[in-house]
Protein backbone atom coordinates (compact mmCIF):
# COMPACT_ATOMS: atom_id res chain seq x y z
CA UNK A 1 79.65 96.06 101.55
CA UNK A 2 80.90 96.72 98.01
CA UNK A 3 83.79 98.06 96.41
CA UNK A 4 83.29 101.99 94.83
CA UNK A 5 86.80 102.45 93.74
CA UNK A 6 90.25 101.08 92.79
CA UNK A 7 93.08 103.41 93.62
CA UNK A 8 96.66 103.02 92.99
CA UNK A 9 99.68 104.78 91.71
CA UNK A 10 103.85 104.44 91.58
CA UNK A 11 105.88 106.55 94.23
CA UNK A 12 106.36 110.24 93.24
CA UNK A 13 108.27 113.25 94.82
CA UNK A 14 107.14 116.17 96.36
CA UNK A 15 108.82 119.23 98.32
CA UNK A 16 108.34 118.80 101.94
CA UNK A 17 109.74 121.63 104.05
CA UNK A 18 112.29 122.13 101.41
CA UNK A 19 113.02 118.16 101.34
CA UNK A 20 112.03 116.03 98.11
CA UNK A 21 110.17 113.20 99.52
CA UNK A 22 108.93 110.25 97.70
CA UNK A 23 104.99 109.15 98.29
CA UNK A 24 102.31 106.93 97.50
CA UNK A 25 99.73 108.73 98.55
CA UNK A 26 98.29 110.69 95.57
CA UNK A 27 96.06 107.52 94.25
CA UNK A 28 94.09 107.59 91.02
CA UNK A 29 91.18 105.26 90.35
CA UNK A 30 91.71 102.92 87.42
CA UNK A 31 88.60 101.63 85.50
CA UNK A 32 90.24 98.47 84.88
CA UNK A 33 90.36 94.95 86.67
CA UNK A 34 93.14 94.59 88.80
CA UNK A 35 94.85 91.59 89.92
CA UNK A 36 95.38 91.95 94.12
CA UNK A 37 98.97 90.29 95.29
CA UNK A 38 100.28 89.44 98.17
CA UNK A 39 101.84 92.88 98.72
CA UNK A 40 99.93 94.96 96.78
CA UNK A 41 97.66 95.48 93.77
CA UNK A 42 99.03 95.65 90.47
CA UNK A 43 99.70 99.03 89.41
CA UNK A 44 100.22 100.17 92.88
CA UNK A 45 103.53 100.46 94.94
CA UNK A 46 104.40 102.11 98.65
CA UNK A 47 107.10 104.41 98.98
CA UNK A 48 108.63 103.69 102.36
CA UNK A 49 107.98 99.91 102.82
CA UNK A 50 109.14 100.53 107.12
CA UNK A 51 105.68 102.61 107.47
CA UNK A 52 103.89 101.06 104.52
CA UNK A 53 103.47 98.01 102.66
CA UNK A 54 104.76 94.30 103.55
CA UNK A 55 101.84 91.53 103.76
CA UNK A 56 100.30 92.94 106.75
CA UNK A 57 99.34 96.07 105.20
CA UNK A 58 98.80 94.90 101.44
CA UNK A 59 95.80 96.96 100.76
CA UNK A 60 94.26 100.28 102.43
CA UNK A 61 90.69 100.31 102.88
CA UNK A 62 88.28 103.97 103.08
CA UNK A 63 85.01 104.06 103.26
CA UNK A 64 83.20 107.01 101.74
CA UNK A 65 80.93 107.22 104.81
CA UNK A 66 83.69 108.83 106.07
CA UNK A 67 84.54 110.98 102.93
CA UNK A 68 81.25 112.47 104.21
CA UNK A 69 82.09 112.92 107.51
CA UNK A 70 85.51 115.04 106.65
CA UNK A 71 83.20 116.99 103.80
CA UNK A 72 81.18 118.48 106.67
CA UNK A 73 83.96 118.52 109.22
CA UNK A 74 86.29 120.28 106.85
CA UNK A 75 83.62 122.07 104.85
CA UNK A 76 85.14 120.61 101.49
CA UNK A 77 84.02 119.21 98.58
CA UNK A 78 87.04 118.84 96.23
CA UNK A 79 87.56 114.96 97.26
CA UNK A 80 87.54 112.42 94.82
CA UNK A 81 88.37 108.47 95.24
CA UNK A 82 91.63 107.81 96.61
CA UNK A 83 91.54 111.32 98.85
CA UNK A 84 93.51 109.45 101.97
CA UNK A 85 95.34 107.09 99.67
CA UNK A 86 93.42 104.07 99.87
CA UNK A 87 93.92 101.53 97.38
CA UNK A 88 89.92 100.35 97.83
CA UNK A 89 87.48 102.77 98.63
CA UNK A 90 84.17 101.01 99.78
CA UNK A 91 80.50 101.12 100.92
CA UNK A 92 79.70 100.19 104.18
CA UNK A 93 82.47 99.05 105.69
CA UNK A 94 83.14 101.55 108.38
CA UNK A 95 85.54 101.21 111.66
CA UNK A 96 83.19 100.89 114.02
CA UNK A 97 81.47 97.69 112.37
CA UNK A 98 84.80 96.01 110.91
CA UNK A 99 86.55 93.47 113.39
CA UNK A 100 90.53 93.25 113.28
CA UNK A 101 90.58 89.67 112.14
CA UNK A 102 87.65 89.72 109.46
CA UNK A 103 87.77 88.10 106.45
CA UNK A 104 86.30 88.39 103.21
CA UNK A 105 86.07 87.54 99.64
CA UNK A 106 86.23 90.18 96.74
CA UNK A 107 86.21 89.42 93.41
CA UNK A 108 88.36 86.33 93.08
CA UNK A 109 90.45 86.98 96.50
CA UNK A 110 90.34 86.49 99.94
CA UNK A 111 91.90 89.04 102.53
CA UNK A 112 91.36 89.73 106.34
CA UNK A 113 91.58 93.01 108.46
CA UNK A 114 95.17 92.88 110.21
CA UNK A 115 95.52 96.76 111.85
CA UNK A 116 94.13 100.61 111.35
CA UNK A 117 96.13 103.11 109.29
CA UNK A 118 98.71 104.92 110.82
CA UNK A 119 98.77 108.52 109.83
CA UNK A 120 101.80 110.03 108.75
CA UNK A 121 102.69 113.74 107.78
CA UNK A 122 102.12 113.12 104.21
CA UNK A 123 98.48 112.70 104.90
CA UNK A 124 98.34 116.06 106.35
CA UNK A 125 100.08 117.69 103.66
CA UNK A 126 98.02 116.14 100.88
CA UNK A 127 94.88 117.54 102.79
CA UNK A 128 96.67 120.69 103.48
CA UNK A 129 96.13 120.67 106.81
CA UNK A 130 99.00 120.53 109.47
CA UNK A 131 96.91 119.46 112.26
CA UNK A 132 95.12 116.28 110.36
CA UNK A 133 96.75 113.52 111.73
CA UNK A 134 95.64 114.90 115.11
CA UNK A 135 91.96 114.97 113.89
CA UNK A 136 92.34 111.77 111.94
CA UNK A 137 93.79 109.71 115.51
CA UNK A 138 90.63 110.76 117.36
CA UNK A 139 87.85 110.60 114.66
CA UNK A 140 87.84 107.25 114.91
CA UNK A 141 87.77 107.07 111.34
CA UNK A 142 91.02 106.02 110.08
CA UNK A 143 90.16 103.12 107.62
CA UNK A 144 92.25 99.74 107.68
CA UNK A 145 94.68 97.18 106.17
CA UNK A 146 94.28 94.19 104.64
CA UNK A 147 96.38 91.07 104.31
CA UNK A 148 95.70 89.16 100.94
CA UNK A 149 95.02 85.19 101.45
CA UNK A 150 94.41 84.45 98.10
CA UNK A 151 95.62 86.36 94.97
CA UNK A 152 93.06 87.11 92.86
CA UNK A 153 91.23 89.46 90.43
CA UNK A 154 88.89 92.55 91.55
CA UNK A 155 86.91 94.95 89.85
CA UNK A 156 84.89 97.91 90.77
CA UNK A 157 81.05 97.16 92.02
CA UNK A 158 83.07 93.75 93.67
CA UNK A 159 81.07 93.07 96.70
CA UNK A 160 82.72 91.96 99.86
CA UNK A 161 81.62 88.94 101.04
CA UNK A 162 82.25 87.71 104.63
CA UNK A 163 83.48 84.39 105.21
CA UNK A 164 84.69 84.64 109.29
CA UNK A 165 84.66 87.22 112.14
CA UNK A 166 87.06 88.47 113.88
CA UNK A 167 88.02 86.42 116.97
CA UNK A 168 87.35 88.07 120.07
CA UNK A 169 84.92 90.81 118.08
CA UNK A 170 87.28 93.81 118.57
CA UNK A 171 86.28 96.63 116.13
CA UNK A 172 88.75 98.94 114.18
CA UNK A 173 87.78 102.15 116.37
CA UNK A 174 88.19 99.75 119.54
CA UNK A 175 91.56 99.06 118.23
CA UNK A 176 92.52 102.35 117.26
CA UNK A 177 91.30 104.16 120.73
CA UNK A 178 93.14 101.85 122.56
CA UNK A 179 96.05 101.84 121.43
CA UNK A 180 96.25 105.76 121.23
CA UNK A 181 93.59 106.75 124.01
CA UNK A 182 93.25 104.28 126.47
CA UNK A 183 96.72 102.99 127.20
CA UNK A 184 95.84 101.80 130.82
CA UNK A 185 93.08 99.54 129.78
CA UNK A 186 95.27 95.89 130.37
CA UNK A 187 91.99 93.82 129.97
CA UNK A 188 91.36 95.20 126.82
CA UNK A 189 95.12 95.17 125.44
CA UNK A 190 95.48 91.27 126.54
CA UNK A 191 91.98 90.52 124.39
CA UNK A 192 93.99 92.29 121.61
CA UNK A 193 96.91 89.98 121.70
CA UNK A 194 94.24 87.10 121.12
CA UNK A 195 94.03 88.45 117.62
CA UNK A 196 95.77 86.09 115.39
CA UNK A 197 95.18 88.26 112.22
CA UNK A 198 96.82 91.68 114.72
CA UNK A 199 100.04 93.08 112.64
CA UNK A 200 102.99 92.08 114.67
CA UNK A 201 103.60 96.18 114.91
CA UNK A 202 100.49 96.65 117.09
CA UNK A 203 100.58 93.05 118.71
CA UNK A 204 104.31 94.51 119.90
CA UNK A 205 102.40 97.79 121.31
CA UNK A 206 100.26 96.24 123.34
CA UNK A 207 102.63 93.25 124.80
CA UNK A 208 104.55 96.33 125.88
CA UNK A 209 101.64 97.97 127.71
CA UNK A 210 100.90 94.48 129.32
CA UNK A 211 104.50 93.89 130.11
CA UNK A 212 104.66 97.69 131.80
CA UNK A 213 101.75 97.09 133.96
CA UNK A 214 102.85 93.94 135.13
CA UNK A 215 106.18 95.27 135.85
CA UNK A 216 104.65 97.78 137.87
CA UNK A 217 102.57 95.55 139.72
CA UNK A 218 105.50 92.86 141.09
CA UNK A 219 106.23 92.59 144.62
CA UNK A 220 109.41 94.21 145.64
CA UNK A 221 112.37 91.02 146.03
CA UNK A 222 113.89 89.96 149.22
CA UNK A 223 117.03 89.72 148.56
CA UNK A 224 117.96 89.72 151.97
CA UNK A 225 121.60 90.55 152.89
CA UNK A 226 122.67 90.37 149.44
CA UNK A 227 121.55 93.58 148.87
């Protein structure tokens, strides 16, 4: 699991359907050492801090095992580091073997998985496709967030090292395609919500799909005359 690239950049404006809109998704890779803080790296900064940013999404992660997946899907090959707008782009480290709940070292910091990435329209108008964010949800491939533990210095070719697992060994992809494509599947949204490292956004999604099915499962009352 290592570290290919650090991406970052400061908000900018672009014209969406006639809008200006300001984004943080056009990342460049720096050469440099960076220091990673609690809410971001330094360099870096998210635009709209309701979708993005906060200590539960610090740091996006992309793995380029998936830049190769979208090269064939797409049929491109103009993609260079920080295509999605990932602040890390990394080696082996793909959805379906990350656990929500993780946690690693790299470099001089510590930071654990907390959530996948949410696509947004921006995505799909960086990649110029309208329809992305649809084929992003069900690839399975949507890279994650990280919370930072400990501040600390990284630096490209910065392995990750794993300290713990995940509690209750729920992947990324598991996460993801239940949340999005398997919205019936109680057992698997109450494991979910024994995540302690879950973002409080997604631990809120599935205590509503818990609290729906049990809803839907209570006796009718006997209130008797008082009806």
């Amino acid at each position: 699991m290592k570290l290919l690239s650090i991406n970052v950049a400061k908000p900018k404006n672009i014209t969406y359907k006639g809008k200006q809109v300001l984004t943080g998704i056009y990342k460049n890779p720096t050469q440099s050492p960076l220091m990673l803080r609690t809410l971001n790296l330094d360099g870096d900064k998210q635009a709209d801090l309701e979708a993005h940013g906060g200590i539960y999404k610090a740091v996006y992660v992309y793995s380029i095992e998936n830049y190769n997946y979208w090269k064939q899907k797409l049929n491109r090959d103009d993609f260079n580091y920080g295509q999605f707008g990932e602040n890390f782009t990394v080696e082996g480290m793909t959805d379906n073997v990350i656990y929500v709940g993780d946690r690693f070292q790299v470099g001089d910091a510590i930071v654990e998985v907390t959530q996948p990435r949410v696509p947004c329209y921006k995505l799909a108008f960086k990649m110029n496709r309208p329809d992305f964010v649809k084929l992003f949800l069900r690839s399975g491939r949507t890279g994650f967030y990280l919370k930072v533990i400990q501040e600390g210095e990284v630096n490209i070719a910065d392995t990750f090292n794993k300290i713990n697992n995940g509690p209750e060994q729920m992947t990324v992809q598991e996460i993801n395609h239940l949340l999005y494509f398997d919205k019936k599947n109680i057992q698997m949204a109450r494991k979910a919500l024994k995540i302690p490292a879950l973002s409080p956004g997604w631990k809120g999604s599935f205590q509503d799909m818990v609290e729906k099915q049990d809803a839907a499962i209570l006796p009718p009352q006997d209130c008797g005359s008082g009806c």
